[in-house]
PDB file of N, CA and C in Angstrom:
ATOM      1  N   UNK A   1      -5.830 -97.035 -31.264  1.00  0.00           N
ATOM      2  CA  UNK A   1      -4.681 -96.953 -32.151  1.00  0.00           C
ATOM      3  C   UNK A   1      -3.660 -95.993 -31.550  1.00  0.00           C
ATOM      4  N   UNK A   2      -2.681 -96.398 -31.805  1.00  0.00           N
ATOM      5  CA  UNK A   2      -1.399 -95.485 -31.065  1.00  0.00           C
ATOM      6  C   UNK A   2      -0.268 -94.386 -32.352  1.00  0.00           C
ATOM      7  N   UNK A   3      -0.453 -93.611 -31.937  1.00  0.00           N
ATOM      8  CA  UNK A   3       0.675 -92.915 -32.827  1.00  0.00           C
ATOM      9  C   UNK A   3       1.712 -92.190 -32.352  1.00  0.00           C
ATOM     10  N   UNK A   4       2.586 -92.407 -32.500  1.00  0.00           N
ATOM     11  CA  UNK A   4       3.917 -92.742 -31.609  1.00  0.00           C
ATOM     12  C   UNK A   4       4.810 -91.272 -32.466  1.00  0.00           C
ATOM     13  N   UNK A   5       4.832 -90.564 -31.914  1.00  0.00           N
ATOM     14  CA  UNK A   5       6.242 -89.190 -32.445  1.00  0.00           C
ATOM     15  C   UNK A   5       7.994 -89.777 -31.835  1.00  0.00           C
ATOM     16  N   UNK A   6       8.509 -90.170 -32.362  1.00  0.00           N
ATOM     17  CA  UNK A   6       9.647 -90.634 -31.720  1.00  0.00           C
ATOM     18  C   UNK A   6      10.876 -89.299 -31.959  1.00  0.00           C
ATOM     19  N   UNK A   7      11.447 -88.941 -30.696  1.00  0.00           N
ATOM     20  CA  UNK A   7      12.007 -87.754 -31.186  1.00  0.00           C
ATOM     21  C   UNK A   7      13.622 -88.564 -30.793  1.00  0.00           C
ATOM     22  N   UNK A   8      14.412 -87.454 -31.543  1.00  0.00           N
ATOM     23  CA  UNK A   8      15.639 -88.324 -30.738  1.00  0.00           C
ATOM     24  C   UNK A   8      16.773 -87.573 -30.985  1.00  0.00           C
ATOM     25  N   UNK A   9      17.741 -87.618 -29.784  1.00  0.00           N
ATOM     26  CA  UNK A   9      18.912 -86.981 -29.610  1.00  0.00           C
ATOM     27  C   UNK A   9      18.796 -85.522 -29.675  1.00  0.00           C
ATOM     28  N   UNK A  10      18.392 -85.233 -28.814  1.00  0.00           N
ATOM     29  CA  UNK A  10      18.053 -83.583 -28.836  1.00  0.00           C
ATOM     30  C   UNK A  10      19.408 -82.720 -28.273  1.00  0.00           C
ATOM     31  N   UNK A  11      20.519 -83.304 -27.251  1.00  0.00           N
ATOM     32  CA  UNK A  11      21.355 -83.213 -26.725  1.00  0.00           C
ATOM     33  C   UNK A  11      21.324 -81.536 -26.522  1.00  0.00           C
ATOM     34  N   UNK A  12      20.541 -81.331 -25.215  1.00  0.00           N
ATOM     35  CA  UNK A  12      20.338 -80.177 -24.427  1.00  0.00           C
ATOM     36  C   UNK A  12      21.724 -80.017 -23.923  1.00  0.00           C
ATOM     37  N   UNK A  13      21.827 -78.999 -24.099  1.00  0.00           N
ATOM     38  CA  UNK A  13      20.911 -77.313 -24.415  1.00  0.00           C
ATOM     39  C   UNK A  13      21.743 -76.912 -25.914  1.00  0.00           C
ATOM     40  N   UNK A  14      22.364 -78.123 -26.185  1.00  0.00           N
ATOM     41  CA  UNK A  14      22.554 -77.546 -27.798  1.00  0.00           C
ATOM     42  C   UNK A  14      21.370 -77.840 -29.171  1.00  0.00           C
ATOM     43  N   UNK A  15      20.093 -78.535 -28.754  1.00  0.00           N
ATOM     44  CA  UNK A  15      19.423 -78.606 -29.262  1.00  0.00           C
ATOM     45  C   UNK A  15      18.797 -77.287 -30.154  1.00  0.00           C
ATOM     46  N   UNK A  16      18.122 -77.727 -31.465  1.00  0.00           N
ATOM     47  CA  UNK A  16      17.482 -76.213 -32.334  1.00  0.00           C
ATOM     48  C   UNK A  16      16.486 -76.013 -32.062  1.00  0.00           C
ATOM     49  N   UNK A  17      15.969 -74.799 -31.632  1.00  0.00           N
ATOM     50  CA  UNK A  17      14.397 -74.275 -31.224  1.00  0.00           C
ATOM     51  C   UNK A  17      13.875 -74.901 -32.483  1.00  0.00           C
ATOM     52  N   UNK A  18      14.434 -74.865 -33.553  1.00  0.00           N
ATOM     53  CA  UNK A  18      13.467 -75.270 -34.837  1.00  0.00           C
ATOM     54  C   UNK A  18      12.866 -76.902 -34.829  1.00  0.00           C
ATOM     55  N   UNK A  19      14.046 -77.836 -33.967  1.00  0.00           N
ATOM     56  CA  UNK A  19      13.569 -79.515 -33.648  1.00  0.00           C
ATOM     57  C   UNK A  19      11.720 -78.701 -32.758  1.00  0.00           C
ATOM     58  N   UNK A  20      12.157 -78.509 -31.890  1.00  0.00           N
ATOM     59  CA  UNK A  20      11.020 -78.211 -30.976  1.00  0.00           C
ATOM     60  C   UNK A  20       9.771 -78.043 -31.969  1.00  0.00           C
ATOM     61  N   UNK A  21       9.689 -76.789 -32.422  1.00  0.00           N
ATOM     62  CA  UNK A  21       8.680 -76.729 -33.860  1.00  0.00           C
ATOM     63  C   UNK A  21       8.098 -78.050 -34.164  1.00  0.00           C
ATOM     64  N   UNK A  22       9.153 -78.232 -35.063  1.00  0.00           N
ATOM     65  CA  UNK A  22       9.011 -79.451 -35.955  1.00  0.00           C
ATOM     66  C   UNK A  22       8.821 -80.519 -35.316  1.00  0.00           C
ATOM     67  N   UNK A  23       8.804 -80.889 -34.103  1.00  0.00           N
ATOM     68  CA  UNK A  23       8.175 -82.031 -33.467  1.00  0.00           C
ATOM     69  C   UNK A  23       6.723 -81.587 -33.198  1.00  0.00           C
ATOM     70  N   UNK A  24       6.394 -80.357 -32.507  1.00  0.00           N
ATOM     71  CA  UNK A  24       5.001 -80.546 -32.128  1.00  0.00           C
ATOM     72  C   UNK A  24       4.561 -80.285 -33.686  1.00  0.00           C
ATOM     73  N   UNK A  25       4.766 -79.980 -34.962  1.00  0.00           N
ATOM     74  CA  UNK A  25       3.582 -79.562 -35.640  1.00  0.00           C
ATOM     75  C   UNK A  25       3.519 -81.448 -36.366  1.00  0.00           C
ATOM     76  N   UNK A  26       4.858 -81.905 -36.253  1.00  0.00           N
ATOM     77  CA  UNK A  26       4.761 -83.465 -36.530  1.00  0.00           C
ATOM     78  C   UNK A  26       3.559 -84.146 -35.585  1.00  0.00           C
ATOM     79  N   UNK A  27       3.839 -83.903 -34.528  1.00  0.00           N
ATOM     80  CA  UNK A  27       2.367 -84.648 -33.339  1.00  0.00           C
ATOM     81  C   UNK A  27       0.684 -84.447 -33.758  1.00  0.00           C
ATOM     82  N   UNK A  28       0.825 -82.689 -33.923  1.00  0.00           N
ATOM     83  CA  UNK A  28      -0.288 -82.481 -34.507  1.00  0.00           C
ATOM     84  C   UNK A  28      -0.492 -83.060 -35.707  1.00  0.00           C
ATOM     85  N   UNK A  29       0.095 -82.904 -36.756  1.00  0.00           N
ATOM     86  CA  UNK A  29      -0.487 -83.580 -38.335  1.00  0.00           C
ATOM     87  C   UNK A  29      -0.382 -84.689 -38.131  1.00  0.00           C
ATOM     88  N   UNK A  30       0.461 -85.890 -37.471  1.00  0.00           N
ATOM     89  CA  UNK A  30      -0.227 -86.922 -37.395  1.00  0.00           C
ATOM     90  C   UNK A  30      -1.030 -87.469 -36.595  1.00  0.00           C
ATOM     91  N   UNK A  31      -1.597 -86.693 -35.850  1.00  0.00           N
ATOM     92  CA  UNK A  31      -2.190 -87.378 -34.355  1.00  0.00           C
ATOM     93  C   UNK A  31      -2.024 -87.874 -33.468  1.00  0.00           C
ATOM     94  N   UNK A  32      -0.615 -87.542 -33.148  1.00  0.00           N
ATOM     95  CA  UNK A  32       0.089 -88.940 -32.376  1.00  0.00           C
ATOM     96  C   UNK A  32      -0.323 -88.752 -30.786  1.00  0.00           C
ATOM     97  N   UNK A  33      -0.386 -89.626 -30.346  1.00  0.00           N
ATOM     98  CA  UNK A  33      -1.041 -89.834 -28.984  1.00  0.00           C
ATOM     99  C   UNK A  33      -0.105 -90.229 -28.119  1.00  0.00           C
ATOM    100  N   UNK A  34       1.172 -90.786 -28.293  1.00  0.00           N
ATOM    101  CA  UNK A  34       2.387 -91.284 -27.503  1.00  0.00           C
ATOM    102  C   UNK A  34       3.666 -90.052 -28.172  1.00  0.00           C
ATOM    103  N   UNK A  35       4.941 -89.951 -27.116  1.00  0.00           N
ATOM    104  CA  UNK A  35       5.978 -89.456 -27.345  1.00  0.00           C
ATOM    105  C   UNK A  35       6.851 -90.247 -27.072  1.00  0.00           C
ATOM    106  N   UNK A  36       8.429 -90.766 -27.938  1.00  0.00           N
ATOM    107  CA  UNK A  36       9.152 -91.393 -27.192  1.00  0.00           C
ATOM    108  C   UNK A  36      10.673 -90.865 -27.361  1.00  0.00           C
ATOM    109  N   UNK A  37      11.324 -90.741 -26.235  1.00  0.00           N
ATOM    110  CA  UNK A  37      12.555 -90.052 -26.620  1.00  0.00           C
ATOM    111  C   UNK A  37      13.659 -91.039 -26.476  1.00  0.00           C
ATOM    112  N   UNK A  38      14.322 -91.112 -27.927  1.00  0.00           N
ATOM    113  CA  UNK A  38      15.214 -92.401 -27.641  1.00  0.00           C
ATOM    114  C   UNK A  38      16.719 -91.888 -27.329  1.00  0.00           C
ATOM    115  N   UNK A  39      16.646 -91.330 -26.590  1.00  0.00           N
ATOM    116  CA  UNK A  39      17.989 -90.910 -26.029  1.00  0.00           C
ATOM    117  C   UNK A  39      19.016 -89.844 -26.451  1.00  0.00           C
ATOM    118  N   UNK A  40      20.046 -89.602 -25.082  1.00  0.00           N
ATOM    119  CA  UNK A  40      20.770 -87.990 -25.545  1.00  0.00           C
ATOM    120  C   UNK A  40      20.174 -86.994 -25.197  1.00  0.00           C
ATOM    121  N   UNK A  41      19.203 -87.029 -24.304  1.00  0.00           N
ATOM    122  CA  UNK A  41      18.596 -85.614 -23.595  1.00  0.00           C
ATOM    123  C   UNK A  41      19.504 -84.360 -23.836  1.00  0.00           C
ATOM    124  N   UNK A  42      20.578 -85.042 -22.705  1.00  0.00           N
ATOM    125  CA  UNK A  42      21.194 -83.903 -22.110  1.00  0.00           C
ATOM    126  C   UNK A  42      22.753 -84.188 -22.960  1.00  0.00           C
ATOM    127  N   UNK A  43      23.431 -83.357 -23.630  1.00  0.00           N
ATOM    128  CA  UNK A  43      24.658 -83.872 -24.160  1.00  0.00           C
ATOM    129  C   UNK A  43      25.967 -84.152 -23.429  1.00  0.00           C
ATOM    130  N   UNK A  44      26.073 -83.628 -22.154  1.00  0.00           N
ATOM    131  CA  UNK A  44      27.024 -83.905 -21.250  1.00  0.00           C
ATOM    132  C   UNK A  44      28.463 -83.090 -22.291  1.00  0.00           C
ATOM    133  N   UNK A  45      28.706 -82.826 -22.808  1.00  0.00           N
ATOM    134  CA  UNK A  45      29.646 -82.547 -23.466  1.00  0.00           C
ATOM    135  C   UNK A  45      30.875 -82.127 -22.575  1.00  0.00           C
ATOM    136  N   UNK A  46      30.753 -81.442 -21.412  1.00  0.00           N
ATOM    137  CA  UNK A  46      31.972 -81.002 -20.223  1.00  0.00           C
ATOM    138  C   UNK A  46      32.212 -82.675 -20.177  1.00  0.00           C
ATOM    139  N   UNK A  47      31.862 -83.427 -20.055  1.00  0.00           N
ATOM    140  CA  UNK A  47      32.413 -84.667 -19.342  1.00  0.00           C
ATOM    141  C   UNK A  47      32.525 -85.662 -20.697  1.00  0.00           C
ATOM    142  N   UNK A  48      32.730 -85.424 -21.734  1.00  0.00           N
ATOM    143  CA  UNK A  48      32.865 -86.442 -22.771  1.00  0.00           C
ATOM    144  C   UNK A  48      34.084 -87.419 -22.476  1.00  0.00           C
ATOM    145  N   UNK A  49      34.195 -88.630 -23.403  1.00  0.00           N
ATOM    146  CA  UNK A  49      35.504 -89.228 -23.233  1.00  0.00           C
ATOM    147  C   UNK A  49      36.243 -88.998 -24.413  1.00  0.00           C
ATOM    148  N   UNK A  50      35.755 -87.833 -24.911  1.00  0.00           N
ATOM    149  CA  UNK A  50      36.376 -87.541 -26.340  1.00  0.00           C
ATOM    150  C   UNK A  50      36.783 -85.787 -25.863  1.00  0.00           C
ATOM    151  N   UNK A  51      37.632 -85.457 -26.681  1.00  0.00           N
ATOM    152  CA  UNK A  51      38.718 -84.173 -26.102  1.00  0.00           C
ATOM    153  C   UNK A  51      37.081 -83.278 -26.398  1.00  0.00           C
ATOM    154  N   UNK A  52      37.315 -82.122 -25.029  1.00  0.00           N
ATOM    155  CA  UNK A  52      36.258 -81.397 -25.274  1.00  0.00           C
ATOM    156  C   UNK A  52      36.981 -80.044 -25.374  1.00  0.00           C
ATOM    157  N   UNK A  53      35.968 -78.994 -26.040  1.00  0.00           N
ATOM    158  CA  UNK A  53      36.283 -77.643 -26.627  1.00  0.00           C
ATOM    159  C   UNK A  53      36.998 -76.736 -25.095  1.00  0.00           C
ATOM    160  N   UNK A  54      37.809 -76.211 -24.964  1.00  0.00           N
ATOM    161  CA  UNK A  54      38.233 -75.269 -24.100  1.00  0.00           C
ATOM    162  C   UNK A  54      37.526 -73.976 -24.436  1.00  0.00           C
ATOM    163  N   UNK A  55      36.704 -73.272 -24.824  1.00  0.00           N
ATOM    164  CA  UNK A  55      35.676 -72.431 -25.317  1.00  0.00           C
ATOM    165  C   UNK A  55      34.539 -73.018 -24.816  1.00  0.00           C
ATOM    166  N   UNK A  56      34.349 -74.259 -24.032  1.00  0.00           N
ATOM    167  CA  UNK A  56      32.694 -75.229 -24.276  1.00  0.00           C
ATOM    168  C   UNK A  56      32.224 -74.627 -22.801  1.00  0.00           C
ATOM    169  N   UNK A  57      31.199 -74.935 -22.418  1.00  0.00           N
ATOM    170  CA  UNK A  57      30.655 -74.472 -21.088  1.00  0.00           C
ATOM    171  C   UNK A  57      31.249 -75.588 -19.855  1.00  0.00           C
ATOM    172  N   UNK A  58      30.891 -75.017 -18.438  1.00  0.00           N
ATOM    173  CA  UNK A  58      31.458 -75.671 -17.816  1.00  0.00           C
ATOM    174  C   UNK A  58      30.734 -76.631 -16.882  1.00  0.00           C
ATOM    175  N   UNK A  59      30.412 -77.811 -16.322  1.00  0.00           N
ATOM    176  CA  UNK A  59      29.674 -78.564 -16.272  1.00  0.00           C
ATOM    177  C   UNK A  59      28.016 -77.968 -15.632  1.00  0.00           C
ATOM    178  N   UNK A  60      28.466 -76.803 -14.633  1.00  0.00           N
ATOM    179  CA  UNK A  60      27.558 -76.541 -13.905  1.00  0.00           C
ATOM    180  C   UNK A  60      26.468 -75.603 -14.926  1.00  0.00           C
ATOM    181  N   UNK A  61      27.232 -75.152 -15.925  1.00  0.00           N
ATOM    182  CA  UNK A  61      26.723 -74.020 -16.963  1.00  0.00           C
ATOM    183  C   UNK A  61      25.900 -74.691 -17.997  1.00  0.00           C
ATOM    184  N   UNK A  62      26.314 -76.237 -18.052  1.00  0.00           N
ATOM    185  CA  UNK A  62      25.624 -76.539 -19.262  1.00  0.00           C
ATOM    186  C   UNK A  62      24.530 -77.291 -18.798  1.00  0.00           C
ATOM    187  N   UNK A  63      24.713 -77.891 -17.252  1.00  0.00           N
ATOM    188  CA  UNK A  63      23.375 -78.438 -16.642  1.00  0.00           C
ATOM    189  C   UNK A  63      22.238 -77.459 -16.527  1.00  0.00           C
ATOM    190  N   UNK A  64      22.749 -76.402 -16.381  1.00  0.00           N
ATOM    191  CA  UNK A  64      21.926 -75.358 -16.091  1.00  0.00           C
ATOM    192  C   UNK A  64      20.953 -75.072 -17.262  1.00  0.00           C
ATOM    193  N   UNK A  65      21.454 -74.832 -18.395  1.00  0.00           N
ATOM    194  CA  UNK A  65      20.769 -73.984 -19.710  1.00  0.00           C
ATOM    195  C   UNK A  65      20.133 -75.565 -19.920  1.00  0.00           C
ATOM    196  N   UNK A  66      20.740 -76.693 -19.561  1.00  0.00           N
ATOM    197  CA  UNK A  66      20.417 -78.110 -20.327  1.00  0.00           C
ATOM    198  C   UNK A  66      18.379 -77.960 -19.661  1.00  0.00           C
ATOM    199  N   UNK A  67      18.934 -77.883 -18.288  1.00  0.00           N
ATOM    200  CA  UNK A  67      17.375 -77.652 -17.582  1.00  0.00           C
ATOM    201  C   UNK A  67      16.721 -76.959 -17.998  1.00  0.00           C
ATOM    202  N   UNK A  68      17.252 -76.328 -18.715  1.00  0.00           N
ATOM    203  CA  UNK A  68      15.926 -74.811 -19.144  1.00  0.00           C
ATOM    204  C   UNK A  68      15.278 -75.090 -20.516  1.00  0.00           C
ATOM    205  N   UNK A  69      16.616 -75.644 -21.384  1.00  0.00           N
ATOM    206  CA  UNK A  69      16.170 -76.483 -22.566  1.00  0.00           C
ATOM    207  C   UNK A  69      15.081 -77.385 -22.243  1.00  0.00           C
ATOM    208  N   UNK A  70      15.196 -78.607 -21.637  1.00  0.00           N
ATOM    209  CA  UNK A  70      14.336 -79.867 -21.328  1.00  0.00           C
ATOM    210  C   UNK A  70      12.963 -78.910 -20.862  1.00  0.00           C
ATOM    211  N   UNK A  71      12.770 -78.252 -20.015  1.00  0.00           N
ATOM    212  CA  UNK A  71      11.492 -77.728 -19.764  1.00  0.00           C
ATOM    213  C   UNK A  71      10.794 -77.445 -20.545  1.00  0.00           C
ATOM    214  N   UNK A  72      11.328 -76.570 -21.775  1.00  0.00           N
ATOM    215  CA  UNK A  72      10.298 -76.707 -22.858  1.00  0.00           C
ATOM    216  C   UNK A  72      10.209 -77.878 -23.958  1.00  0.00           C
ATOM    217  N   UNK A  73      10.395 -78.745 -24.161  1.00  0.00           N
ATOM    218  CA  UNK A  73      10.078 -80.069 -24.023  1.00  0.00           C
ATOM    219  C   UNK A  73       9.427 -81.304 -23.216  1.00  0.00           C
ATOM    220  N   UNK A  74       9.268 -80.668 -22.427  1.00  0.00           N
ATOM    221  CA  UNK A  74       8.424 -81.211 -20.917  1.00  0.00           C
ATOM    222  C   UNK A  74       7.079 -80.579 -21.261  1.00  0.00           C
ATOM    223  N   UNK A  75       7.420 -79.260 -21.285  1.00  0.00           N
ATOM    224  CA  UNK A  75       5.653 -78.375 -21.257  1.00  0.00           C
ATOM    225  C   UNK A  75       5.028 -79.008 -22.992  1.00  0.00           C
ATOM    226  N   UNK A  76       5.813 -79.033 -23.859  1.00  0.00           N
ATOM    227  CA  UNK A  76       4.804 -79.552 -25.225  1.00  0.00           C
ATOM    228  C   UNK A  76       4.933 -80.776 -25.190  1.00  0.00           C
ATOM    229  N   UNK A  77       5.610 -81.928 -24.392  1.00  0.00           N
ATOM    230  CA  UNK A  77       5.145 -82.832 -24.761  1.00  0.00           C
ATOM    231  C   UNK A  77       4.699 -83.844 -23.212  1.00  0.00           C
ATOM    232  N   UNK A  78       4.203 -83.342 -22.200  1.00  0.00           N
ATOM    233  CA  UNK A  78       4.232 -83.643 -21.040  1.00  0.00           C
ATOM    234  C   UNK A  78       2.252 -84.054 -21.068  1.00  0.00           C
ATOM    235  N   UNK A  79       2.635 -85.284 -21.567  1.00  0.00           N
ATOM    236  CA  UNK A  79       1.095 -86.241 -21.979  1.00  0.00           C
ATOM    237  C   UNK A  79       1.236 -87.577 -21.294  1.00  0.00           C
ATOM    238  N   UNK A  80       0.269 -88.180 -21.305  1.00  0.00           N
ATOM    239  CA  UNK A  80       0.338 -89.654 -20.497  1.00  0.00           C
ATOM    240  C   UNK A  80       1.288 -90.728 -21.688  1.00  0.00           C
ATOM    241  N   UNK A  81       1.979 -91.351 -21.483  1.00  0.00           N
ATOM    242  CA  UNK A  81       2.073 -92.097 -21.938  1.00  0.00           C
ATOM    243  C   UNK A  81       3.563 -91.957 -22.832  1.00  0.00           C
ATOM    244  N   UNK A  82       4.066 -90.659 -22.338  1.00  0.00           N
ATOM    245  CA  UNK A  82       5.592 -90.081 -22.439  1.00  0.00           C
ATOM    246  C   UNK A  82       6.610 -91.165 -22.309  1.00  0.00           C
ATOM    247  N   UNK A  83       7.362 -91.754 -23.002  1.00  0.00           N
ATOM    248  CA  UNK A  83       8.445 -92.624 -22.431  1.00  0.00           C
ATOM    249  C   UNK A  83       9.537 -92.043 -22.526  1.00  0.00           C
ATOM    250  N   UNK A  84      10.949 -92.255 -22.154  1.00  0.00           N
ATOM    251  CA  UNK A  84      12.338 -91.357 -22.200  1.00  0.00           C
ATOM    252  C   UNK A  84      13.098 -93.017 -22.117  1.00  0.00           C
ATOM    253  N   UNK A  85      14.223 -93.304 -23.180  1.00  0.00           N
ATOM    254  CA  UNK A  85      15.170 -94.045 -23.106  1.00  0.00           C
ATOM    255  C   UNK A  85      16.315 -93.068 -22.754  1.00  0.00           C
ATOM    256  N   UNK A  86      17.286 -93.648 -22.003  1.00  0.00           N
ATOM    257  CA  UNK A  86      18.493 -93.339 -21.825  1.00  0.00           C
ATOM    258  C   UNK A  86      19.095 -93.903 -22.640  1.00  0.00           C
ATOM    259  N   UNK A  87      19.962 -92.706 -23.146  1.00  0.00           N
ATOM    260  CA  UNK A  87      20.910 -92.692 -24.383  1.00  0.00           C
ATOM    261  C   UNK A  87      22.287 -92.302 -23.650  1.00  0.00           C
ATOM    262  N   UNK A  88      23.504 -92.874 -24.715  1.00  0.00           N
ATOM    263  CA  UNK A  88      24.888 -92.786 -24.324  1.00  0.00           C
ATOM    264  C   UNK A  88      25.231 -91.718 -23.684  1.00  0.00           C
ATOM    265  N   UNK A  89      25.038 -90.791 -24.544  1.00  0.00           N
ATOM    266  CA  UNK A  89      25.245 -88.949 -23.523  1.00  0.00           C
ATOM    267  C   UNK A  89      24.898 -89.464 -22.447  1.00  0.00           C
ATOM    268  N   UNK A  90      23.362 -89.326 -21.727  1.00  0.00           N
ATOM    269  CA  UNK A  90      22.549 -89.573 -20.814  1.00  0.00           C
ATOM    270  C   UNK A  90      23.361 -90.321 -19.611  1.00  0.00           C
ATOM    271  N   UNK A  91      23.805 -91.567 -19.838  1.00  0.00           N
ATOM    272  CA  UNK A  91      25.037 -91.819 -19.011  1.00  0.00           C
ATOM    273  C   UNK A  91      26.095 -91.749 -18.984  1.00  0.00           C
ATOM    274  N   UNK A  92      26.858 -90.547 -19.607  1.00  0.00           N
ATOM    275  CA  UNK A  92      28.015 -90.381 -19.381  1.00  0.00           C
ATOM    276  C   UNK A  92      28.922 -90.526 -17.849  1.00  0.00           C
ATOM    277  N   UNK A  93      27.814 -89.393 -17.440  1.00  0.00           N
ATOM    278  CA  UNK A  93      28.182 -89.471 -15.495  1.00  0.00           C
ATOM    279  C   UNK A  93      28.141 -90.852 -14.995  1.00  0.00           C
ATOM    280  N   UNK A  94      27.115 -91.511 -15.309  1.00  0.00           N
ATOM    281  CA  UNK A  94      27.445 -92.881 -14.552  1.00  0.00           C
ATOM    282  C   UNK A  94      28.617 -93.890 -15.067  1.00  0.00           C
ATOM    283  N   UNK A  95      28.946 -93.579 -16.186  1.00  0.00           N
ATOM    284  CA  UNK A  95      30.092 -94.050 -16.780  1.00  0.00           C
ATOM    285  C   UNK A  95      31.308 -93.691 -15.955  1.00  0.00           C
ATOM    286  N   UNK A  96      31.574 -92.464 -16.070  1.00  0.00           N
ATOM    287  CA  UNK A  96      32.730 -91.592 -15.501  1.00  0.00           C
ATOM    288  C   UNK A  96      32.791 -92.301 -13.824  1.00  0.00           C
ATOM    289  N   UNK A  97      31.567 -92.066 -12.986  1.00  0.00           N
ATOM    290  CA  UNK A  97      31.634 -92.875 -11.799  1.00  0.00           C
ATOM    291  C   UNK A  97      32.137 -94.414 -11.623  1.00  0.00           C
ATOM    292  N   UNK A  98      31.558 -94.904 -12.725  1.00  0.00           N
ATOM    293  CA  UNK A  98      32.154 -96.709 -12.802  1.00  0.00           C
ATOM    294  C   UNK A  98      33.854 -96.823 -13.054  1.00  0.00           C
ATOM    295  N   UNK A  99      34.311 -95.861 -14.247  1.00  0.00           N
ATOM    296  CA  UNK A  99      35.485 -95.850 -14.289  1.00  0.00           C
ATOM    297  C   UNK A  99      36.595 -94.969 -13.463  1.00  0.00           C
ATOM    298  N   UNK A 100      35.609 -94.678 -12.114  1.00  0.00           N
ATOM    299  CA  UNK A 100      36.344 -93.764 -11.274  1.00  0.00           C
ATOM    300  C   UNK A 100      36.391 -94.714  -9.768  1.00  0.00           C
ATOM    301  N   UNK A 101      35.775 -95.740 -10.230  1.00  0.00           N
ATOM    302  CA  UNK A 101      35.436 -97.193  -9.097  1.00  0.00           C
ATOM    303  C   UNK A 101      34.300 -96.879  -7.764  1.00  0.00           C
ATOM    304  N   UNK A 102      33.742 -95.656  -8.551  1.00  0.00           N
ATOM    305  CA  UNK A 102      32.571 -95.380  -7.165  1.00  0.00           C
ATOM    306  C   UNK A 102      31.419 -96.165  -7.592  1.00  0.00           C
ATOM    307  N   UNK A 103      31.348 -96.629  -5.999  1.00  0.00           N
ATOM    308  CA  UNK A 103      30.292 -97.494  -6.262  1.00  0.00           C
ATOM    309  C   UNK A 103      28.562 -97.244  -6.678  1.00  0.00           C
ATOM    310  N   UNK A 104      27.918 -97.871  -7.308  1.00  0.00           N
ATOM    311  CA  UNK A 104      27.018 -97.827  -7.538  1.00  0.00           C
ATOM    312  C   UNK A 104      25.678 -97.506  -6.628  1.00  0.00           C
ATOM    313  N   UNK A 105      25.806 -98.799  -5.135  1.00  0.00           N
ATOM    314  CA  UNK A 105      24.912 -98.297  -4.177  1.00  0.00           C
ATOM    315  C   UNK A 105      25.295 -97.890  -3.182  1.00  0.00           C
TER     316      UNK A 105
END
């Protein structure tokens, strides 16, 4: 039997230490044996196509803390059978590249 924790849109590194919590004590009380993240890891927010904050971090700043975020999400939920969808955030950059005409391969 499979029990599936589906977490979603965590959009690192603005994500709440409190999601984190509340997902693993969700895994534990139900038993779940699978994780699936349906997208929005990382929020990309420096590169939105929507006006971004002049106060907001700057791309290299938010990849940075974004990595440090995802790691602890990696260490509690880094089990067999982990899946990760890419969500809209998630490709922003490859967006920005398509509409910048760089090629793909």
């Amino acid at each position: 039997m499979r029990n599936v924790l589906v977490i979603g849109d965590l959009h690192c590194p603005f994500d709440l230490d409190e999601y984190l919590e509340w997902c693993i004590e969700q895994y534990e009380t139900y038993g779940c044996n699978q994780v699936v993240y349906i997208g929005d890891i990382i929020d990309n927010h420096y590169s939105s196509y929507h006006e971004t904050s002049a106060d907001g971090l700057g791309g290299l700043d938010e990849l940075e803390l974004s990595i440090q975020r995802v790691v602890r999400w990696y260490k509690a939920f880094n089990k067999k059978g982990t899946k990760v969808i890419i969500g809209n955030h998630d490709r922003i950059i490859m967006r920005k590249a398509q509409t910048s005409s760089i090629p793909s391969k």
